[in-house]
Every structure is written in structure tokens, then in C-alpha cells.
C-alpha atoms as a PDB file:
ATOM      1  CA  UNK A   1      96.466  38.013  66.742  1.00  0.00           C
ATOM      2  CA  UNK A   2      95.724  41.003  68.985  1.00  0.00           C
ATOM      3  CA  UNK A   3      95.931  44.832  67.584  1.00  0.00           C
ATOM      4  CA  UNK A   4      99.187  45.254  70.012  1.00  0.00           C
ATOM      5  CA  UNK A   5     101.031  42.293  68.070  1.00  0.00           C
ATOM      6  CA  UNK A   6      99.601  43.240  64.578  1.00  0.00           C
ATOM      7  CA  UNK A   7     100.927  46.681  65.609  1.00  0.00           C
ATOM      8  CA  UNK A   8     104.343  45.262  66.144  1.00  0.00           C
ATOM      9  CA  UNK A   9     104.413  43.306  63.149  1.00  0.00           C
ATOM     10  CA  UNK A  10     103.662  45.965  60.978  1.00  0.00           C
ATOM     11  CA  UNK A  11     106.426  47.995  62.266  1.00  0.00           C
ATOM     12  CA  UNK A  12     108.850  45.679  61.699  1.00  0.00           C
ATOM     13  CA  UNK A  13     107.733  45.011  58.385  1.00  0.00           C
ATOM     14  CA  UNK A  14     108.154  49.274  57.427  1.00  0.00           C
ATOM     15  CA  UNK A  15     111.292  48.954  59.406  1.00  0.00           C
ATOM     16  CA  UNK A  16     112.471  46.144  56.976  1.00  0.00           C
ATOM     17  CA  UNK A  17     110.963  47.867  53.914  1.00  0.00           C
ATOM     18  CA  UNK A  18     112.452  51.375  55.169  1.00  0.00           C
ATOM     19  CA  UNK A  19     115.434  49.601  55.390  1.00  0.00           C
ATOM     20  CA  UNK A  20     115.713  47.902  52.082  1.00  0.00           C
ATOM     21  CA  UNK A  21     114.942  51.098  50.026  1.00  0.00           C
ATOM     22  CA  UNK A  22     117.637  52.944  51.729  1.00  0.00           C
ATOM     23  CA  UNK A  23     119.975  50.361  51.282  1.00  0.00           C
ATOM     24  CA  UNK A  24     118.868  50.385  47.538  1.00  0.00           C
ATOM     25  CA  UNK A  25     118.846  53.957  47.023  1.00  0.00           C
ATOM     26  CA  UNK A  26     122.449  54.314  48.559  1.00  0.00           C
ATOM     27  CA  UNK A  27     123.257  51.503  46.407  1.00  0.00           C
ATOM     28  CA  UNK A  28     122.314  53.447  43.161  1.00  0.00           C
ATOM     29  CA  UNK A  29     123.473  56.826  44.249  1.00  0.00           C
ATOM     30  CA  UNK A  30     126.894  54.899  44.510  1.00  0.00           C
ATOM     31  CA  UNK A  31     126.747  53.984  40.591  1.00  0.00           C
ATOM     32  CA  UNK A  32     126.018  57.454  39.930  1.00  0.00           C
ATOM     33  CA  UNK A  33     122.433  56.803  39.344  1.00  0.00           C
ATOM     34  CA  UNK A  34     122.505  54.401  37.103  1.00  0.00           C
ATOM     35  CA  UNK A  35     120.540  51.407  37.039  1.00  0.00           C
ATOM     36  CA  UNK A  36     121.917  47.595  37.483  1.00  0.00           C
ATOM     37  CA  UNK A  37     123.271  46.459  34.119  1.00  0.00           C
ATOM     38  CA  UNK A  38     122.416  50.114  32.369  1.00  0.00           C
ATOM     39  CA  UNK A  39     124.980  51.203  29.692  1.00  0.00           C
ATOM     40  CA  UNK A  40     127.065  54.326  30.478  1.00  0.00           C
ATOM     41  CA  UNK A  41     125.986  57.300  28.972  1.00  0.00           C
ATOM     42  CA  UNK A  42     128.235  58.840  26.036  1.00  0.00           C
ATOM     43  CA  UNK A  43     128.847  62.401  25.448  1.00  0.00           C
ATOM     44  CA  UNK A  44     129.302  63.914  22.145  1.00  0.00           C
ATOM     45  CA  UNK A  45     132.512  65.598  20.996  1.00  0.00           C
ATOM     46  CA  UNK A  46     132.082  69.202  21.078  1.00  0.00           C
ATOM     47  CA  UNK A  47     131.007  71.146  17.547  1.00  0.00           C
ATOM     48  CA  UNK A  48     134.145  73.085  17.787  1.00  0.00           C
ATOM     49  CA  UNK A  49     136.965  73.654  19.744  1.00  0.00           C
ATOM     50  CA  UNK A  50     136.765  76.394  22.773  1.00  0.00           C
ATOM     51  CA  UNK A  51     138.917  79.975  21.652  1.00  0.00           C
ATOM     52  CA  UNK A  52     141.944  80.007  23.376  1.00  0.00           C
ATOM     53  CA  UNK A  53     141.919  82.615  26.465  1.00  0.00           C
ATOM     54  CA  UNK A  54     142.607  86.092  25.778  1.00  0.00           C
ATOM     55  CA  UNK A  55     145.419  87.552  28.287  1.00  0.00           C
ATOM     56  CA  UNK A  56     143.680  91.032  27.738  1.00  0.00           C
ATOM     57  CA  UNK A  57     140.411  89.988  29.605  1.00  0.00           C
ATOM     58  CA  UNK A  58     140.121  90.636  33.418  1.00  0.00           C
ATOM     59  CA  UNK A  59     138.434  87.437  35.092  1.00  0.00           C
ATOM     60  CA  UNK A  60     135.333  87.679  35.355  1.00  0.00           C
ATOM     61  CA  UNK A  61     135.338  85.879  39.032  1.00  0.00           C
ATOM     62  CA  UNK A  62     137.304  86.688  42.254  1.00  0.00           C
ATOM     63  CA  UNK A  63     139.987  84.480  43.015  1.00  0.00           C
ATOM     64  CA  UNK A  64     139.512  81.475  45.001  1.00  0.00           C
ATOM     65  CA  UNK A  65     139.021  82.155  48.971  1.00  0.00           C
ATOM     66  CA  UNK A  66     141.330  81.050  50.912  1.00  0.00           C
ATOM     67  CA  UNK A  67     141.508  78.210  53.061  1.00  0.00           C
ATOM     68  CA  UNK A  68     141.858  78.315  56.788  1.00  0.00           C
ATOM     69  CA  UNK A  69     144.736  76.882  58.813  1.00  0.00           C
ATOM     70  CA  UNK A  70     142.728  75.438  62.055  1.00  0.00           C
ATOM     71  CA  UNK A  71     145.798  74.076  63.200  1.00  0.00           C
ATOM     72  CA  UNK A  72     147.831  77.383  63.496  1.00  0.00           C
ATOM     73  CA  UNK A  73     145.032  78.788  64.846  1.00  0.00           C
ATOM     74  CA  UNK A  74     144.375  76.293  67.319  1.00  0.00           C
ATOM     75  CA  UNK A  75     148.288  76.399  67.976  1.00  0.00           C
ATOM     76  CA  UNK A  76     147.831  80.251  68.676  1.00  0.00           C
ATOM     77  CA  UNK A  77     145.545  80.111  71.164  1.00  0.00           C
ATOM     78  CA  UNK A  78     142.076  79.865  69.279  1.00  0.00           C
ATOM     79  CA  UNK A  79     139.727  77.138  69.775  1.00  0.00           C
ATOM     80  CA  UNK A  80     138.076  76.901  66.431  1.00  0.00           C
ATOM     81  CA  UNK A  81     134.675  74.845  66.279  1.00  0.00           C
ATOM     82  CA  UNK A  82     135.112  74.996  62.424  1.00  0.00           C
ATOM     83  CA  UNK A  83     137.792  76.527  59.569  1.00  0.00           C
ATOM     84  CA  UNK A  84     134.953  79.404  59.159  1.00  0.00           C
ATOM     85  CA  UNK A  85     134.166  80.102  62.882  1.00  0.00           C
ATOM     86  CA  UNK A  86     133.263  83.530  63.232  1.00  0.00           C
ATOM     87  CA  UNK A  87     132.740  83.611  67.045  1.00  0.00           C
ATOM     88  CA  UNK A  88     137.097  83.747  67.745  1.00  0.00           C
ATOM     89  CA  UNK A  89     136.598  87.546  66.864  1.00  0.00           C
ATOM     90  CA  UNK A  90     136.211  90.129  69.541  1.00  0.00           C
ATOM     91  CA  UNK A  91     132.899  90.486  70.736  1.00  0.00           C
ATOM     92  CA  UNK A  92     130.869  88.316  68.246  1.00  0.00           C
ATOM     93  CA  UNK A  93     129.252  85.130  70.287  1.00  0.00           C
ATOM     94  CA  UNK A  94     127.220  82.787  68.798  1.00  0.00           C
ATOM     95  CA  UNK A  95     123.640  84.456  68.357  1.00  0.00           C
ATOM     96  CA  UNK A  96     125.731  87.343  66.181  1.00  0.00           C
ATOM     97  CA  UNK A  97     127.525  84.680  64.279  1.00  0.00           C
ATOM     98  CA  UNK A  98     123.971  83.290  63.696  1.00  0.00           C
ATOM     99  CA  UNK A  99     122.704  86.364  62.035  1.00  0.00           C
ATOM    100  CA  UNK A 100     125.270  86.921  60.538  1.00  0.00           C
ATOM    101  CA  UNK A 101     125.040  83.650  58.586  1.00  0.00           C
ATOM    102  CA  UNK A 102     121.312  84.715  57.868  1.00  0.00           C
ATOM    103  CA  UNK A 103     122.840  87.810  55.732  1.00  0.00           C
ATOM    104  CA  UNK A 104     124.855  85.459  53.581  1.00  0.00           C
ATOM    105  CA  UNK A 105     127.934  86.489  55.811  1.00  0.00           C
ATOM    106  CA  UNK A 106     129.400  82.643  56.577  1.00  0.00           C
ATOM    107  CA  UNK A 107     133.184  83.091  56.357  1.00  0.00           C
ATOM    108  CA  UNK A 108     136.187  85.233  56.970  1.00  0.00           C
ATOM    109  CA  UNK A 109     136.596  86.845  53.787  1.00  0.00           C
ATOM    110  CA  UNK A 110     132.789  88.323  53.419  1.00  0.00           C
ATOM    111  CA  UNK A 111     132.945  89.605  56.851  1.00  0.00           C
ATOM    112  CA  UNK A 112     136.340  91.373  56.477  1.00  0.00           C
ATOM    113  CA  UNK A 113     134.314  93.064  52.829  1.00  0.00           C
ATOM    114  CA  UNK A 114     131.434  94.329  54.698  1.00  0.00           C
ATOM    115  CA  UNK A 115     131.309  97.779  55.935  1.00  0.00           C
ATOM    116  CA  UNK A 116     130.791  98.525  60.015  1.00  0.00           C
ATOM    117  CA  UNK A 117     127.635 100.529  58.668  1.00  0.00           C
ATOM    118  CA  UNK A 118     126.247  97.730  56.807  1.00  0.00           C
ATOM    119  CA  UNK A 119     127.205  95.281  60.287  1.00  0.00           C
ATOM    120  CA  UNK A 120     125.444  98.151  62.457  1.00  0.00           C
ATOM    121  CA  UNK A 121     122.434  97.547  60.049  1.00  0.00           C
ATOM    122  CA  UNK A 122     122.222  93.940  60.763  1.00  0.00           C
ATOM    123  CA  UNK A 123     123.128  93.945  63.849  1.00  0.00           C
ATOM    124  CA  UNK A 124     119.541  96.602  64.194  1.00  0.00           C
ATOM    125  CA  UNK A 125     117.814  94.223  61.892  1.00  0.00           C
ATOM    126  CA  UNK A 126     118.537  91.545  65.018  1.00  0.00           C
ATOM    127  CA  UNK A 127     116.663  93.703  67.255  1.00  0.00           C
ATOM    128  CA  UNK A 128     117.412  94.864  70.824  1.00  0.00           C
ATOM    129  CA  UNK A 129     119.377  91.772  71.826  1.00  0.00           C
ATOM    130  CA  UNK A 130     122.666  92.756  69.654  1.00  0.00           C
ATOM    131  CA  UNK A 131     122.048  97.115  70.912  1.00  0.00           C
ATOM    132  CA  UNK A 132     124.959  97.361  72.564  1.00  0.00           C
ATOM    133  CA  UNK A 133     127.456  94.728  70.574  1.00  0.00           C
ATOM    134  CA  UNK A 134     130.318  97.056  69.100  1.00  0.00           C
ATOM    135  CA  UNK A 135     131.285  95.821  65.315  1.00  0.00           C
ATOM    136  CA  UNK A 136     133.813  98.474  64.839  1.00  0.00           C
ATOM    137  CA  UNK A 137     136.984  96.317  64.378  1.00  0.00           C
ATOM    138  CA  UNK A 138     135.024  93.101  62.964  1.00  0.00           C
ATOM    139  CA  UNK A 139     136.169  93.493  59.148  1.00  0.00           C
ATOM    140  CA  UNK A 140     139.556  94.354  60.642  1.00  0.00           C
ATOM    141  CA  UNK A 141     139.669  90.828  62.617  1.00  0.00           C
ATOM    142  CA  UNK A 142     138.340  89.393  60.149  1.00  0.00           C
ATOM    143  CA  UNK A 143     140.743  90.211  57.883  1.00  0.00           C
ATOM    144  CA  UNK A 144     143.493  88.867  59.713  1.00  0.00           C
ATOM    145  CA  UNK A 145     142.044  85.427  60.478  1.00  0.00           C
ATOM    146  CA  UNK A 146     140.957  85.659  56.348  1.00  0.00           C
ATOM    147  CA  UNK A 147     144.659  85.451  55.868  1.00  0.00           C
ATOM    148  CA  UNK A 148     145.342  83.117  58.452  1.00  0.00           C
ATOM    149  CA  UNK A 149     147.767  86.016  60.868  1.00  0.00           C
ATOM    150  CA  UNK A 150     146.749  84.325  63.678  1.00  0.00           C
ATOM    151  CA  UNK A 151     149.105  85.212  65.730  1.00  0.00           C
ATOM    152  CA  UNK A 152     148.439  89.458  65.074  1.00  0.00           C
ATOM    153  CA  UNK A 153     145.123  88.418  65.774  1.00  0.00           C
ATOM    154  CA  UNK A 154     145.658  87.315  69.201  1.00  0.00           C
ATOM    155  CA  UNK A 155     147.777  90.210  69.978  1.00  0.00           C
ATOM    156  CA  UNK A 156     145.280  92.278  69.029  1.00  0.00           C
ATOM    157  CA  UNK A 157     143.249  90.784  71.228  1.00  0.00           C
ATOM    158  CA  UNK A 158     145.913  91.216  73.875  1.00  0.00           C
ATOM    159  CA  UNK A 159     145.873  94.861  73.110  1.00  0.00           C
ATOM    160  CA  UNK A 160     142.577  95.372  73.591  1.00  0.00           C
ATOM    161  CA  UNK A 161     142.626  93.596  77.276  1.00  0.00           C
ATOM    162  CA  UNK A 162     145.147  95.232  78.615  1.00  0.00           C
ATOM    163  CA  UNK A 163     143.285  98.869  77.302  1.00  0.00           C
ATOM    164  CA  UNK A 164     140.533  97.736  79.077  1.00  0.00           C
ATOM    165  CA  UNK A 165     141.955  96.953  82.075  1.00  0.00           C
ATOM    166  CA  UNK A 166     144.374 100.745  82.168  1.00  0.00           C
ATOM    167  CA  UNK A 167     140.851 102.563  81.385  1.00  0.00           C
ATOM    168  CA  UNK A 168     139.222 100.753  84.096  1.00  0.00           C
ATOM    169  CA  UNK A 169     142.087 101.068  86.291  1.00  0.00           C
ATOM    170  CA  UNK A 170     141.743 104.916  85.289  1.00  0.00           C
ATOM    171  CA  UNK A 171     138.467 104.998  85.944  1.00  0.00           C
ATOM    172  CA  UNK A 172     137.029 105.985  82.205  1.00  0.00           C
ATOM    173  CA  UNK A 173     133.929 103.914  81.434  1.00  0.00           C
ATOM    174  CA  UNK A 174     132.990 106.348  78.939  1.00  0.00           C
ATOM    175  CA  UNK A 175     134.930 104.921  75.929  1.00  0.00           C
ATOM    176  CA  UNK A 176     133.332 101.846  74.132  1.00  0.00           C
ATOM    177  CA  UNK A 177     135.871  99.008  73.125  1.00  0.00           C
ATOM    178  CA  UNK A 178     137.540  98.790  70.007  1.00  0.00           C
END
């Protein structure tokens, strides 16, 4: 045999044995790692029963976020690449979103929590590429697609077109947007 065709039948072979463990390991993480044949494990019965919840206590987690309806927003007007897609507020593209999502800010809900100081922070942290984005009414869209008011939303949005357009139909450039 020549090196070209030893080349090409040593590829195949890692193919095949690439192959085979996959298939193996995806056949074991399907049993729940278990091996062929092994017994199921057993878990002991607890020492004690848990106390019973006291109705005094505050909970000591927030309550569970809420989901969002892509549908109703999609039916409003909003073309949603996922239920947590931050770039459907005003003024946030994709590079923001992107930092954003570097600060632990992925959804709705945390960016409606955060403070415009702490955005205008990150938004410095970026560097000069996000100077001149405007997070002023961020938590306050965010809050309304956190709650799934889609609908407000895009009026809002409305809103702040058509005050564009009368200031630049005025003349005033001096006021930022919204």
C-alpha cells in the first residue's frame, strides 16, 4: 500500500471508532449512566421526616420568572429571535445585547432590575462603540416585555417615532431620545 491509501484507511478506521464510542456513550447517557445489566441504585429512607413549613418565614428565593409569550409578541408586531431577546427594545442592537449578556444581564426581568446608572456603566465598560447609545427607558421596556404588555410596548415605541419625527419636523436636534 502507498502512504495516500494507508492515510485513507486509517481515517476510516477513527471515523468508525469515533463513531462507535459516540454511539456508545449516547447509548449510556440514555440509561442514565448506568452500565449494561448494572443494578439500579437504592436510596435510603431519610433519618427523619422534614419540619413542616412555617407560614411566618419569608422565602428565601424570588418567585419564579416569568415566561415569555413569543406568540403575542410576534402577533404584536415583534419579531422575536428567542423568548429572552433583548434586541426588540428601543435602541439596543445586537453588540449591546451581547454585553449585556457578558454582565449576567440575559433576560427581561434582570434588565428591567438594573439601574440606567449601572447600564451607563456597562455600556462605558464596552468602550467607545456603545458612547452615544441612550439606556434611559431600557428597564422601563423591559419591564413591559417582562410581563408580556406587548402591545404598550409597541405603542411606546409608536410614541417615541412620532416625537421624533414633530422634533425633527421642529427643527430641535438638541434633545436625545427617550
Amino acid at each position: 500500500m502507498t502512504v495516500s491509501t494507508d492515510a485513507v484507511w486509517w481515517l476510516l478506521a477513527g471515523l468508525f471508532a469515533g463513531f462507535a464510542a459516540g454511539f456508545w456513550f449516547a447509548r449510556r447517557r440514555r440509561r442514565g449512566g448506568r452500565a449494561h445489566g448494572a443494578a439500579t441504585p437504592t436510596t435510603a429512607a431519610p433519618a427523619e421526616p422534614p419540619a413542616p413549613p412555617s407560614y411566618v418565614d419569608v422565602p428565601t428565593r424570588p418567585p419564579p420568572m416569568r415566561t415569555i409569550d413569543v406568540a403575542a409578541a410576534r402577533a404584536a408586531g415583534f419579531n422575536l429571535r428567542h423568548a429572552e431577546d433583548l434586541t426588540v427594545i428601543e435602541g439596543l442592537g445586537r453588540h449591546a445585547e451581547e454585553l449585556l449578556r457578558s454582565h449576567d444581564i440575559t433576560s427581561f426581568a434582570q434588565l428591567a432590575r438594573r439601574q440606567v446608572a449601572d447600564l451607563h456603566a456597562i455600556l462605558e465598560d464596552g468602550g467607545p462603540h456603545f458612547q452615544y447609545t441612550q439606556p434611559a427607558a431600557w428597564p422601563r421596556e423591559a419591564l413591559l416585555a417582562s410581563e408580556n404588555r406587548w402591545a404598550e410596548l409597541k405603542a411606546l415605541h409608536a410614541a417615541r417615532v412620532e416625537e421624533a419625527a414633530r422634533r425633527a419636523a421642529a427643527g430641535d436636534e438638541s434633545a436625545p431620545p427617550g
